[in-house]
C-alpha atoms as a PDB file:
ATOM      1  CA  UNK A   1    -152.230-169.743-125.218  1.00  0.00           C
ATOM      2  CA  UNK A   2    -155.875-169.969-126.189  1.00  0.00           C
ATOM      3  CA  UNK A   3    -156.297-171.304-129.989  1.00  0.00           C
ATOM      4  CA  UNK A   4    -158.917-171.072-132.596  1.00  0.00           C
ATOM      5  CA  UNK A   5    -159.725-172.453-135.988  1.00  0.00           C
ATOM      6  CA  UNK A   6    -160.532-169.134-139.089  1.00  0.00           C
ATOM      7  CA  UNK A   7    -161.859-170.961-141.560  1.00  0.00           C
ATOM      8  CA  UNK A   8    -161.727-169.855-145.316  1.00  0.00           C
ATOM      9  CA  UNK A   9    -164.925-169.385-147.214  1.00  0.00           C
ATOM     10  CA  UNK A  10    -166.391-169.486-150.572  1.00  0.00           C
ATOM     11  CA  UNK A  11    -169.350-167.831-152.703  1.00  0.00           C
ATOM     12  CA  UNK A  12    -171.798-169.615-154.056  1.00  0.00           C
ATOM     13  CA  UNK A  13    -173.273-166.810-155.520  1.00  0.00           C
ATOM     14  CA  UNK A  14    -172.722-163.000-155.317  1.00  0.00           C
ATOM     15  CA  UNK A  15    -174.954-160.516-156.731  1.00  0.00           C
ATOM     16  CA  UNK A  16    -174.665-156.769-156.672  1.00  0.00           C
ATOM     17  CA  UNK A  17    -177.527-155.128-156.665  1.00  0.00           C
ATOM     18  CA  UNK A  18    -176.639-151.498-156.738  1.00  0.00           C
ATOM     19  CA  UNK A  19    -174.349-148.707-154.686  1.00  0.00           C
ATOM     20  CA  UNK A  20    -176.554-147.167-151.567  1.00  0.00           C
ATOM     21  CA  UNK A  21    -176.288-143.621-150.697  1.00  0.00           C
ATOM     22  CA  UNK A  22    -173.796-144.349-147.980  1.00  0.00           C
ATOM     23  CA  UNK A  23    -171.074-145.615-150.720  1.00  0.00           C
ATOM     24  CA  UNK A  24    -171.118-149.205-150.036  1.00  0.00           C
ATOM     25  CA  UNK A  25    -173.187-151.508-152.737  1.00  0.00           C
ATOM     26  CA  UNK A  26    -176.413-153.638-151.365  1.00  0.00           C
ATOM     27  CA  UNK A  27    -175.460-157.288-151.964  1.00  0.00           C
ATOM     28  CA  UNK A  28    -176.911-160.412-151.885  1.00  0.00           C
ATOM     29  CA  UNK A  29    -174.547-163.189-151.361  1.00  0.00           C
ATOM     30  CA  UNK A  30    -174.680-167.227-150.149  1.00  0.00           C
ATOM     31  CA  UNK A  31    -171.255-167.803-148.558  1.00  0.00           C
ATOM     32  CA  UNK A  32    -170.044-171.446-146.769  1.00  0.00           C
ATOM     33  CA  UNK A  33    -167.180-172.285-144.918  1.00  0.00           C
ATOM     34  CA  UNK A  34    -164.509-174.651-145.915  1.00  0.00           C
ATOM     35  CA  UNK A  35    -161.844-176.883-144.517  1.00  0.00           C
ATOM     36  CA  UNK A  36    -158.184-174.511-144.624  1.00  0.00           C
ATOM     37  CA  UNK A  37    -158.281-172.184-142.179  1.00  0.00           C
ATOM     38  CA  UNK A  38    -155.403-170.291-140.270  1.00  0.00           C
ATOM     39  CA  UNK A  39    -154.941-170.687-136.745  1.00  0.00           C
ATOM     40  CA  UNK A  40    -155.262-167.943-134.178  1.00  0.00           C
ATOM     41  CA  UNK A  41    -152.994-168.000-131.122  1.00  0.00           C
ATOM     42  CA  UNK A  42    -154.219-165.468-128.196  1.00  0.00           C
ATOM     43  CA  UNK A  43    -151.582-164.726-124.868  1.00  0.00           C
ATOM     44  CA  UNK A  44    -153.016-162.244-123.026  1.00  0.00           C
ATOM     45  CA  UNK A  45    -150.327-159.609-121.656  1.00  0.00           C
ATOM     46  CA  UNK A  46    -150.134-156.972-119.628  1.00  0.00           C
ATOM     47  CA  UNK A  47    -150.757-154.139-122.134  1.00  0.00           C
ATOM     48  CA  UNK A  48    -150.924-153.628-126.018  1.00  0.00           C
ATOM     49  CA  UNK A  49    -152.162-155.103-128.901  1.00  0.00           C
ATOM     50  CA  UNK A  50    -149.380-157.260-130.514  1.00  0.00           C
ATOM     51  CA  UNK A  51    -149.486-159.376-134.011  1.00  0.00           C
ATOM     52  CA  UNK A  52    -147.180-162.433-134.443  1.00  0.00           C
ATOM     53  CA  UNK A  53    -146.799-163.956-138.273  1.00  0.00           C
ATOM     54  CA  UNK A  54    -144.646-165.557-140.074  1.00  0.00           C
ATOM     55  CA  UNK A  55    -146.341-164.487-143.131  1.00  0.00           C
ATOM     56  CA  UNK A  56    -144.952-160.937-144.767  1.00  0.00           C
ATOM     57  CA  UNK A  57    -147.731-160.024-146.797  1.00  0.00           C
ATOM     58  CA  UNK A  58    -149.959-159.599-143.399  1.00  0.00           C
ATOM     59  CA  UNK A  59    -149.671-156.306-141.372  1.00  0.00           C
ATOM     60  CA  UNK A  60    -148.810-156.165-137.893  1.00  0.00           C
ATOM     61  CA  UNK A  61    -150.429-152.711-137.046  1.00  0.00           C
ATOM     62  CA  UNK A  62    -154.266-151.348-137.388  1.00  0.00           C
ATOM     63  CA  UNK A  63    -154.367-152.470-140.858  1.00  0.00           C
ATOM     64  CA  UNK A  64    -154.932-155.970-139.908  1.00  0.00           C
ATOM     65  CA  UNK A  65    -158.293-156.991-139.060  1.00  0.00           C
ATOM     66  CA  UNK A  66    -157.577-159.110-136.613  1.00  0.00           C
ATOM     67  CA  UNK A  67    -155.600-155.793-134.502  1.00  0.00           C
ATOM     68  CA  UNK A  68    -158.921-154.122-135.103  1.00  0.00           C
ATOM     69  CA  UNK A  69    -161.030-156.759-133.538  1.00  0.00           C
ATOM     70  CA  UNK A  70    -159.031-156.644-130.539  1.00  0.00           C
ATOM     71  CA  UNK A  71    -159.221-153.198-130.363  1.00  0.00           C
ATOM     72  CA  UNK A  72    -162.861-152.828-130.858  1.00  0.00           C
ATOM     73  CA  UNK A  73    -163.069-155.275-128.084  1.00  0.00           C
ATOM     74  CA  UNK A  74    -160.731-153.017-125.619  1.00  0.00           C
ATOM     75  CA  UNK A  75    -162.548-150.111-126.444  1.00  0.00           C
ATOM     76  CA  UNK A  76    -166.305-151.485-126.230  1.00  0.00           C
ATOM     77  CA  UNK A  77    -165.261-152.892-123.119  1.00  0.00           C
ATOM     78  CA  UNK A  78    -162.722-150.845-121.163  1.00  0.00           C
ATOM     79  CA  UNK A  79    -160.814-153.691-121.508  1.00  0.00           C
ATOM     80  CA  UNK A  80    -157.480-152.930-120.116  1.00  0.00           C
ATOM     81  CA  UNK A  81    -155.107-155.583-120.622  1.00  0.00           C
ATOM     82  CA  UNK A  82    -153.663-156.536-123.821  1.00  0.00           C
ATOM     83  CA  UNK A  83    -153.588-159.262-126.216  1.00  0.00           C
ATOM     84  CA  UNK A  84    -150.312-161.016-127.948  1.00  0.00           C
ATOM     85  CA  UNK A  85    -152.503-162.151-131.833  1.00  0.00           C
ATOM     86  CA  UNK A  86    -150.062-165.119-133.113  1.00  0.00           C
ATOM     87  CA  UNK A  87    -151.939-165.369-136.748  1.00  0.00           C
ATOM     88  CA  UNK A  88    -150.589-168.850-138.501  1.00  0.00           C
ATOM     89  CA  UNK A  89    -151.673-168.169-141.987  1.00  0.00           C
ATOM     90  CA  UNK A  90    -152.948-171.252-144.187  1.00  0.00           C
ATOM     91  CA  UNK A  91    -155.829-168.806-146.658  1.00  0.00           C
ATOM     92  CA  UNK A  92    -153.751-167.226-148.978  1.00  0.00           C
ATOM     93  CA  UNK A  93    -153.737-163.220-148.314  1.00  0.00           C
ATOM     94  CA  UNK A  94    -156.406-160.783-150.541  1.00  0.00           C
ATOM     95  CA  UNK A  95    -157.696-164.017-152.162  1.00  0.00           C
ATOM     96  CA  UNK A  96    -161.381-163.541-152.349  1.00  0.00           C
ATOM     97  CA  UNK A  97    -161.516-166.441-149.157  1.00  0.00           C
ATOM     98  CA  UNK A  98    -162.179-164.023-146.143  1.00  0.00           C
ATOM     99  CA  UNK A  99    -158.705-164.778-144.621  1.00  0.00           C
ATOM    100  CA  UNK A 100    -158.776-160.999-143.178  1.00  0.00           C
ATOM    101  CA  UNK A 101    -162.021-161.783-141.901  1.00  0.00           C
ATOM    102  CA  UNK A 102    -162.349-164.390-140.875  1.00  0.00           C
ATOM    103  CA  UNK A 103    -158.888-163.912-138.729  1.00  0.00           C
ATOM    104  CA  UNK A 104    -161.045-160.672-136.870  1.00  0.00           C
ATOM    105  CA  UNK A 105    -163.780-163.248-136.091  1.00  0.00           C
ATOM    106  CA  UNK A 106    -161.744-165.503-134.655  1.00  0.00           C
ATOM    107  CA  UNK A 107    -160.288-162.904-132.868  1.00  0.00           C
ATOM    108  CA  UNK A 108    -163.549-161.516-131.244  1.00  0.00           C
ATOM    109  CA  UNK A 109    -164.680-165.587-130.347  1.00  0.00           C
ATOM    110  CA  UNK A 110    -161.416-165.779-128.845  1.00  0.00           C
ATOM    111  CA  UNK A 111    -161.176-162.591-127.017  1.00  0.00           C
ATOM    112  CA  UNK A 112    -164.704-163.330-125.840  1.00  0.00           C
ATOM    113  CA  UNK A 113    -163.704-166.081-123.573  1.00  0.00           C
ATOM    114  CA  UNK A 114    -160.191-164.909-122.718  1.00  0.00           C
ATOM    115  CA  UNK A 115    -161.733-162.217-121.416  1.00  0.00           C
ATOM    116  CA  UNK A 116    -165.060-163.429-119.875  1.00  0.00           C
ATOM    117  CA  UNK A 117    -166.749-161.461-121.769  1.00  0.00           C
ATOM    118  CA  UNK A 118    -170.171-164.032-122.233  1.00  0.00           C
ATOM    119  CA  UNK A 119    -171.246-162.186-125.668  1.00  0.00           C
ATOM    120  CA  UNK A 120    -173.358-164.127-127.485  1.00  0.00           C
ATOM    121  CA  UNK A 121    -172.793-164.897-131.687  1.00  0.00           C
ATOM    122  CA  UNK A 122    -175.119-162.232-132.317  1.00  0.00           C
ATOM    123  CA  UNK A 123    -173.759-159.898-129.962  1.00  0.00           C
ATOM    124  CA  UNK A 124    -170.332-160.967-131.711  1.00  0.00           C
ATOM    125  CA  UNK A 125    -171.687-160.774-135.070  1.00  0.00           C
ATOM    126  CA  UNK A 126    -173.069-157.234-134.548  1.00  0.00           C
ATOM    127  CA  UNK A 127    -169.187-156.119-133.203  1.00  0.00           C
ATOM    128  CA  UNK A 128    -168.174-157.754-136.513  1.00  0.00           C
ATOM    129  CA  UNK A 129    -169.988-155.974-138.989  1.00  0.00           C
ATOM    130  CA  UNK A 130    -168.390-152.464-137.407  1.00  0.00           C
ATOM    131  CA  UNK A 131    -164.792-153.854-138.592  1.00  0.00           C
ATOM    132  CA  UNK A 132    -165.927-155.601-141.983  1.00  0.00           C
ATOM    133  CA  UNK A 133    -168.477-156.419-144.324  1.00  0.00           C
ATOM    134  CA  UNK A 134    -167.535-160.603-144.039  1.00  0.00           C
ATOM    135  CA  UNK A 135    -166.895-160.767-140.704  1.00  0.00           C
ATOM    136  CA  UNK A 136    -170.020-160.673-139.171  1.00  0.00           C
ATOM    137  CA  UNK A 137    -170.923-164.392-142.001  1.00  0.00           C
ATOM    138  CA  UNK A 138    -167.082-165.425-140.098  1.00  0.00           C
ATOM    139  CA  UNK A 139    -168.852-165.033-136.811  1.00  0.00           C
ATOM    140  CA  UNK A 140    -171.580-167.975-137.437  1.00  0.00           C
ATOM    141  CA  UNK A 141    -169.754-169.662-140.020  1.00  0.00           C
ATOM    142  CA  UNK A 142    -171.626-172.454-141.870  1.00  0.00           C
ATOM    143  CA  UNK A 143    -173.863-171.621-144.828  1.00  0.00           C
ATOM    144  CA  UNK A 144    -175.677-168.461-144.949  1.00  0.00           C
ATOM    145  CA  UNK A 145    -177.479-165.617-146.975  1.00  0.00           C
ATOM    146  CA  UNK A 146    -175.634-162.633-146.627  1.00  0.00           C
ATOM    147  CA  UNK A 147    -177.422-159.392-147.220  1.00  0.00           C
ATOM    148  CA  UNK A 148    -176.709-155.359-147.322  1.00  0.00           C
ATOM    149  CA  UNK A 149    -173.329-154.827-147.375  1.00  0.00           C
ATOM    150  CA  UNK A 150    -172.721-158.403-146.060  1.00  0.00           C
ATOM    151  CA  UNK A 151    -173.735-157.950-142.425  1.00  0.00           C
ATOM    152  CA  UNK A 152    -177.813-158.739-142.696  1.00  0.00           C
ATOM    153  CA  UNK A 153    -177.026-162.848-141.954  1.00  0.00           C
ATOM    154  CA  UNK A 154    -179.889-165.918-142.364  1.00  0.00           C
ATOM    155  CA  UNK A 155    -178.584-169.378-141.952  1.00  0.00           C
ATOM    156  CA  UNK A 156    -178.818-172.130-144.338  1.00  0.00           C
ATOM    157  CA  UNK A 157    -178.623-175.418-144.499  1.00  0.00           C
ATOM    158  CA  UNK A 158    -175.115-177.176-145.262  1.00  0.00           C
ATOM    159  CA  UNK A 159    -174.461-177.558-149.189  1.00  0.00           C
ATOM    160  CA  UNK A 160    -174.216-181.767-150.205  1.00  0.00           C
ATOM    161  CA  UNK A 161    -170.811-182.828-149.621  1.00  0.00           C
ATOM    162  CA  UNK A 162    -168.309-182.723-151.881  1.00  0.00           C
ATOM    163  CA  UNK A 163    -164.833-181.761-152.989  1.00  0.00           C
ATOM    164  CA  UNK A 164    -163.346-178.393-153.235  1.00  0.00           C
ATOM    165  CA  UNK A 165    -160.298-177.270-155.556  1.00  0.00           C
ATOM    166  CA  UNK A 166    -159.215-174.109-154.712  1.00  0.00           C
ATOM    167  CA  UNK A 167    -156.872-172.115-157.058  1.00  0.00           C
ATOM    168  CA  UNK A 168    -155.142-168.805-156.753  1.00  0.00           C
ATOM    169  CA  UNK A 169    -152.816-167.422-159.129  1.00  0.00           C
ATOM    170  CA  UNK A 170    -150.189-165.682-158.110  1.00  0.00           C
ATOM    171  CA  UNK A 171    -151.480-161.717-158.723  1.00  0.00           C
ATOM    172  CA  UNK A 172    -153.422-159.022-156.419  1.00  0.00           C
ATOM    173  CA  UNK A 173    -156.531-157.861-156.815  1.00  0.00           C
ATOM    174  CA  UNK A 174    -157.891-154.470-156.163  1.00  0.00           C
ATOM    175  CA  UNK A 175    -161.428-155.126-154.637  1.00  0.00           C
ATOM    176  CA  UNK A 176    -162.056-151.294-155.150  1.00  0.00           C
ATOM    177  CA  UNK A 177    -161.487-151.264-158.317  1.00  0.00           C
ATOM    178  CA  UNK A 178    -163.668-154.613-159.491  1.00  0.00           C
ATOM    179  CA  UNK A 179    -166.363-152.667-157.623  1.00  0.00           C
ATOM    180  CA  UNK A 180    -165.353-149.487-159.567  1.00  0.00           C
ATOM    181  CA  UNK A 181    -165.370-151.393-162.602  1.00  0.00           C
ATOM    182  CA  UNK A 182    -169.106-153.244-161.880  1.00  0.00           C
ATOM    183  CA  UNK A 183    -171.349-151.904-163.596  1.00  0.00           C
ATOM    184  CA  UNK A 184    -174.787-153.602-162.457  1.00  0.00           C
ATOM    185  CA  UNK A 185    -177.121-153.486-165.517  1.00  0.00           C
ATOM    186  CA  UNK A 186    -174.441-155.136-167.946  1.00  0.00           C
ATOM    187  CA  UNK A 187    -174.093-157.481-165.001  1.00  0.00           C
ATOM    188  CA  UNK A 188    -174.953-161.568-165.469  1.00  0.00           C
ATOM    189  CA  UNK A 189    -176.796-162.119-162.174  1.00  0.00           C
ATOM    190  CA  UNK A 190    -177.028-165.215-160.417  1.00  0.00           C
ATOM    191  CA  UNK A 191    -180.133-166.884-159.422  1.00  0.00           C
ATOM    192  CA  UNK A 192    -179.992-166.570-155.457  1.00  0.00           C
ATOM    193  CA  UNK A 193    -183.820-167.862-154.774  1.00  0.00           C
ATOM    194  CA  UNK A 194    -182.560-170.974-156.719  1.00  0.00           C
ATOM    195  CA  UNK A 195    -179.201-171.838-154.926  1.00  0.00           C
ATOM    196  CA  UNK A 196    -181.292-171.521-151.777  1.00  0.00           C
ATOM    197  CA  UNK A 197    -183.700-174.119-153.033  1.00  0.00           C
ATOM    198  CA  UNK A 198    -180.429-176.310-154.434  1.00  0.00           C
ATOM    199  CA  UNK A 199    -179.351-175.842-150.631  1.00  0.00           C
ATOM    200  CA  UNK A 200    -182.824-176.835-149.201  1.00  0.00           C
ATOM    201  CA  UNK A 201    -183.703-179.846-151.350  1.00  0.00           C
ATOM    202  CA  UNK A 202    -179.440-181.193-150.781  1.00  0.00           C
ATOM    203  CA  UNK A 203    -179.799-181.277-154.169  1.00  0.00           C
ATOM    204  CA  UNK A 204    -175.964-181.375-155.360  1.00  0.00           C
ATOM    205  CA  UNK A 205    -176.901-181.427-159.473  1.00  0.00           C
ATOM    206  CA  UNK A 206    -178.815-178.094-159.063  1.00  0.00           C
ATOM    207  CA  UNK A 207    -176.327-176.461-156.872  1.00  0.00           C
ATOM    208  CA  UNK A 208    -173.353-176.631-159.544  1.00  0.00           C
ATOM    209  CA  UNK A 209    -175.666-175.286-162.293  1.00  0.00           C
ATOM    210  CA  UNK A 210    -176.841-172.224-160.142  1.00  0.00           C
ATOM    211  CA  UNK A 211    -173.184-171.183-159.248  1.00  0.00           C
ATOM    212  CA  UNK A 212    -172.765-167.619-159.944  1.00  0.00           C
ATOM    213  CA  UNK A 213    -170.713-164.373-159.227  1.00  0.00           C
ATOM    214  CA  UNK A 214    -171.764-161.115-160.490  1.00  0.00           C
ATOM    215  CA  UNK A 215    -168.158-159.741-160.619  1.00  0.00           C
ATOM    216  CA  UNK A 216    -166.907-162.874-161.962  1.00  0.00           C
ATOM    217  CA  UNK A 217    -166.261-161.629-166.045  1.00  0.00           C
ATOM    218  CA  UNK A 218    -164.965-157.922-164.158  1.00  0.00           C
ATOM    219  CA  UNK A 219    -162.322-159.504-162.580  1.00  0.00           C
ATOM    220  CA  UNK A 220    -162.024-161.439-165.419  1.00  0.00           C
ATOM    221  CA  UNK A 221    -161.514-158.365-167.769  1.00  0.00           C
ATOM    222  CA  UNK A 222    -158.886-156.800-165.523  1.00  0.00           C
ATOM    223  CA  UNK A 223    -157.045-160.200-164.958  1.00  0.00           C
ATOM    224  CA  UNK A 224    -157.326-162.382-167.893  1.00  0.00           C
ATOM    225  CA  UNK A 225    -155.395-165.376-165.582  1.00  0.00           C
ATOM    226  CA  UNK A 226    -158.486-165.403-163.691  1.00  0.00           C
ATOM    227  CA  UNK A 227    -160.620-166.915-166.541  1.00  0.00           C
ATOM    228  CA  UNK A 228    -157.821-168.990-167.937  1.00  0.00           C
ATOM    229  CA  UNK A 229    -157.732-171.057-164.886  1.00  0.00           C
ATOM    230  CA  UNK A 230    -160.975-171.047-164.447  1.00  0.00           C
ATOM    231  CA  UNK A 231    -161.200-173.142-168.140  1.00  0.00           C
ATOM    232  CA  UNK A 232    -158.900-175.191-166.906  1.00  0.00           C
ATOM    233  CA  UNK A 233    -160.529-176.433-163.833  1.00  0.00           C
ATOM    234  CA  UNK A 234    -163.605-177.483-166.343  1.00  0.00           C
ATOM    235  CA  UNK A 235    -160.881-179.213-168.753  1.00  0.00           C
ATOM    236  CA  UNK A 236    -159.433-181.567-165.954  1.00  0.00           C
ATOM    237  CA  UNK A 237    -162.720-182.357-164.769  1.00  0.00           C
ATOM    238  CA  UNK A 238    -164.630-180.098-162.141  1.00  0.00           C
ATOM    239  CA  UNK A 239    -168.566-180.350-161.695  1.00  0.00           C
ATOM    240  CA  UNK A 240    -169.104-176.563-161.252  1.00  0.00           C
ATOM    241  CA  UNK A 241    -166.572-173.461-161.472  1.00  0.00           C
ATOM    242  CA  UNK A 242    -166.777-169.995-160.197  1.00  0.00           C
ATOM    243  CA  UNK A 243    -164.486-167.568-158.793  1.00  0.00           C
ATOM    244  CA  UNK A 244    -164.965-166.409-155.201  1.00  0.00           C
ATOM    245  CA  UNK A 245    -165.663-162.944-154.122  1.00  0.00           C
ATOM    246  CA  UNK A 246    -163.793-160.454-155.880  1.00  0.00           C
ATOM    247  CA  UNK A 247    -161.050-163.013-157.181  1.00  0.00           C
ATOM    248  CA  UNK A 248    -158.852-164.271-157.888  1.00  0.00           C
ATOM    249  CA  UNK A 249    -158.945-167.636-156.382  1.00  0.00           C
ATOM    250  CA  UNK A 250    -161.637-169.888-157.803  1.00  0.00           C
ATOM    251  CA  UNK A 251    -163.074-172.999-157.160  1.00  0.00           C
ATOM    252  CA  UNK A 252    -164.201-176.181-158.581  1.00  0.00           C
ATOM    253  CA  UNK A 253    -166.717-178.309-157.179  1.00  0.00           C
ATOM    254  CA  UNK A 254    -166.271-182.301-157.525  1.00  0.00           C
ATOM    255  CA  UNK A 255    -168.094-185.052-155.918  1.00  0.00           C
ATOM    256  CA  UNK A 256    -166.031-188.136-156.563  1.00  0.00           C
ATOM    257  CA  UNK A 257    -162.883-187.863-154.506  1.00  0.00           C
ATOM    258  CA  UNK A 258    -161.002-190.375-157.496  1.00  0.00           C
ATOM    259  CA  UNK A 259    -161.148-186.860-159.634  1.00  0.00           C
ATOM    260  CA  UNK A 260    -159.144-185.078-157.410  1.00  0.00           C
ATOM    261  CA  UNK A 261    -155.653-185.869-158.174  1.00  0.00           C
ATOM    262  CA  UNK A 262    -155.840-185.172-162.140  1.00  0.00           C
ATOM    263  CA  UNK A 263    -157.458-181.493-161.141  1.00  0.00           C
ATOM    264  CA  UNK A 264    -155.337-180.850-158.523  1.00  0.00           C
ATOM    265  CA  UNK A 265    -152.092-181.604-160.124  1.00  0.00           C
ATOM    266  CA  UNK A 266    -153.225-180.283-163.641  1.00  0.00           C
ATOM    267  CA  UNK A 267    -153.859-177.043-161.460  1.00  0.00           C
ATOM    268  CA  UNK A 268    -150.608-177.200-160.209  1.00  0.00           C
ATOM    269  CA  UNK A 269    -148.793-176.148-163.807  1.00  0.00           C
ATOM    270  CA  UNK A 270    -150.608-172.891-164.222  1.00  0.00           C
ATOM    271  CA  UNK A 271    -150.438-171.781-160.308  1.00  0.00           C
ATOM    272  CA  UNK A 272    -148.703-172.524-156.986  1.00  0.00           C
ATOM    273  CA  UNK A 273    -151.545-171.893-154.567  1.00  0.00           C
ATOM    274  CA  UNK A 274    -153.515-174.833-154.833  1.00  0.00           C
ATOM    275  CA  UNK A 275    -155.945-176.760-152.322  1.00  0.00           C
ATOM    276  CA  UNK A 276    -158.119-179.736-152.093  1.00  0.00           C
ATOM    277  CA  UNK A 277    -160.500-179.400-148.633  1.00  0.00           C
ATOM    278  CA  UNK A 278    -163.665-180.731-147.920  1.00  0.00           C
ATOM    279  CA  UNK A 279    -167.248-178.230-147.675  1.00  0.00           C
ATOM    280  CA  UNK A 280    -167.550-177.531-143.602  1.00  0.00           C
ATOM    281  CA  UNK A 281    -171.172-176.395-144.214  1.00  0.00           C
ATOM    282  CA  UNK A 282    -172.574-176.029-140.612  1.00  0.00           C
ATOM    283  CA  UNK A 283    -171.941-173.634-137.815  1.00  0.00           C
ATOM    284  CA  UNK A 284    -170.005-174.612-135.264  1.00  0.00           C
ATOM    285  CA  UNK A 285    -170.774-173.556-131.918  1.00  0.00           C
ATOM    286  CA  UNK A 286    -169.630-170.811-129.651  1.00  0.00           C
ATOM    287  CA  UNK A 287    -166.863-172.180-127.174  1.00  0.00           C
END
């Protein structure tokens, strides 16, 4: 059995700019990885594409993005064994985090060397992109400027260490309909030219205050949780705030490690699902 690590990620910002004639919107997005991932097993097997978890909420058929991967792989190429996919979930499911995702990109590194396959990460990247819009940023990992529909990737440098609280209430969210919902000139944009700079400079102060998620107050409107926990991560203490992706986990950002325990378990009355990981930041390189 061949593992590998899927790390989580978060947003630092997301801006949508507007919806391109092919139906997908043109985004502009600086996403890092972080330290809860799930853990991909891969067997291979004589034929098939099989998906082992524990975890009910996560498909065992096409619909999962990690089946997909493998399949893309098989098909690209004429692979024609199979794969047993043994996902051990730690990102909760449809949280804004790129579990999904990242899950696929694991899947392709993976299936890369199970296989032989000596693709490189942009070869891998480019397969990625065909299954999701985050799974090509999975690929590299590390801090990056995503652009397009999420697939146009520039690497940046690691954010300043620090803390992360992550909290996710215990409700779905439709990233279809936030999108339907967005509507881009009532939008509060974030500043992405400035994060970058933040990044650049390690400058943690100017990183917190240039946070920012243009679906943010959407997801907000349609799930009024969202924002409520969101006020209480700043009450107990956390440097910076934002929801991630499309919701509805968000995260705080907190540099001295002694302010964890009053977030974390004042966190813990309003939702089940919560973390405290440390920023990963850089890529890590292909096995």
């Amino acid at each position: 059995m061949l593992y590998i690590k899927a790390p989580a990620k978060i947003n630092l910002t997301l801006d949508v700019l507007y919806k391109r004639p092919d139906n997908y919107h043109e985004i502009e997005m600086i996403m890092t990885t972080v330290d809860l991932a799930d853990r991909i097993g891969l067997q291979g097997t004589a034929k098939g594409i099989h998906i082992q978890s524990a975890d009910r909420f996560v498909p065992n058929d096409s619909r999962n993005l990690a089946y997909q991967a493998a399949q893309l792989i098989k098909d690209t190429f004429h692979i024609k064994t199979g794969v047993i996919i043994s996902l051990d979930k730690q990102i909760p499911v449809a949280a804004g985090l790129a579990g999904g995702s990242s899950d696929a990109a694991a899947t392709l590194k993976g299936l890369n060397q199970l296989w032989q396959l000596n693709l490189s990460l942009d070869e891998l990247a480019e397969l990625g992109a065909k299954i999701g819009s985050d799974v090509s940023f999975c690929v590299y990992g590390g801090t990056a400027l995503a652009t397009g529909r999420g697939e146009v990737i520039e690497e940046l440098p690691a954010p300043p260490h620090c803390w992360v609280i992550l909290a996710k209430p215990s409700l779905g969210v439709s990233t279809a309909d936030v999108y339907g919902a967005f509507d881009a000139a009532k939008a509060d944009h974030p500043d992405t030219q400035a994060m970058i700079t933040a990044l650049r400079e390690g400058d943690y102060e100017a990183m917190c205050n240039t946070l920012g998620n243009a679906l943010e107050s959407v997801t907000m409107n349609l799930h009024p949780e969202v924002g409520q926990i969101k006020e209480q991560m700043i009450k107990f203490g956390a440097d910076a705030v934002l929801m991630s992706g499309s919701g509805p986990t968000v995260f705080g950002l907190v540099n001295q490690e002694a302010r964890i325990p009053r977030i974390y378990n004042g966190l813990r009355g309003f939702c089940s699902e919560v973390y405290a990981v440390r920023l990963l930041g850089d890529r890590e390189p292909l096995a």
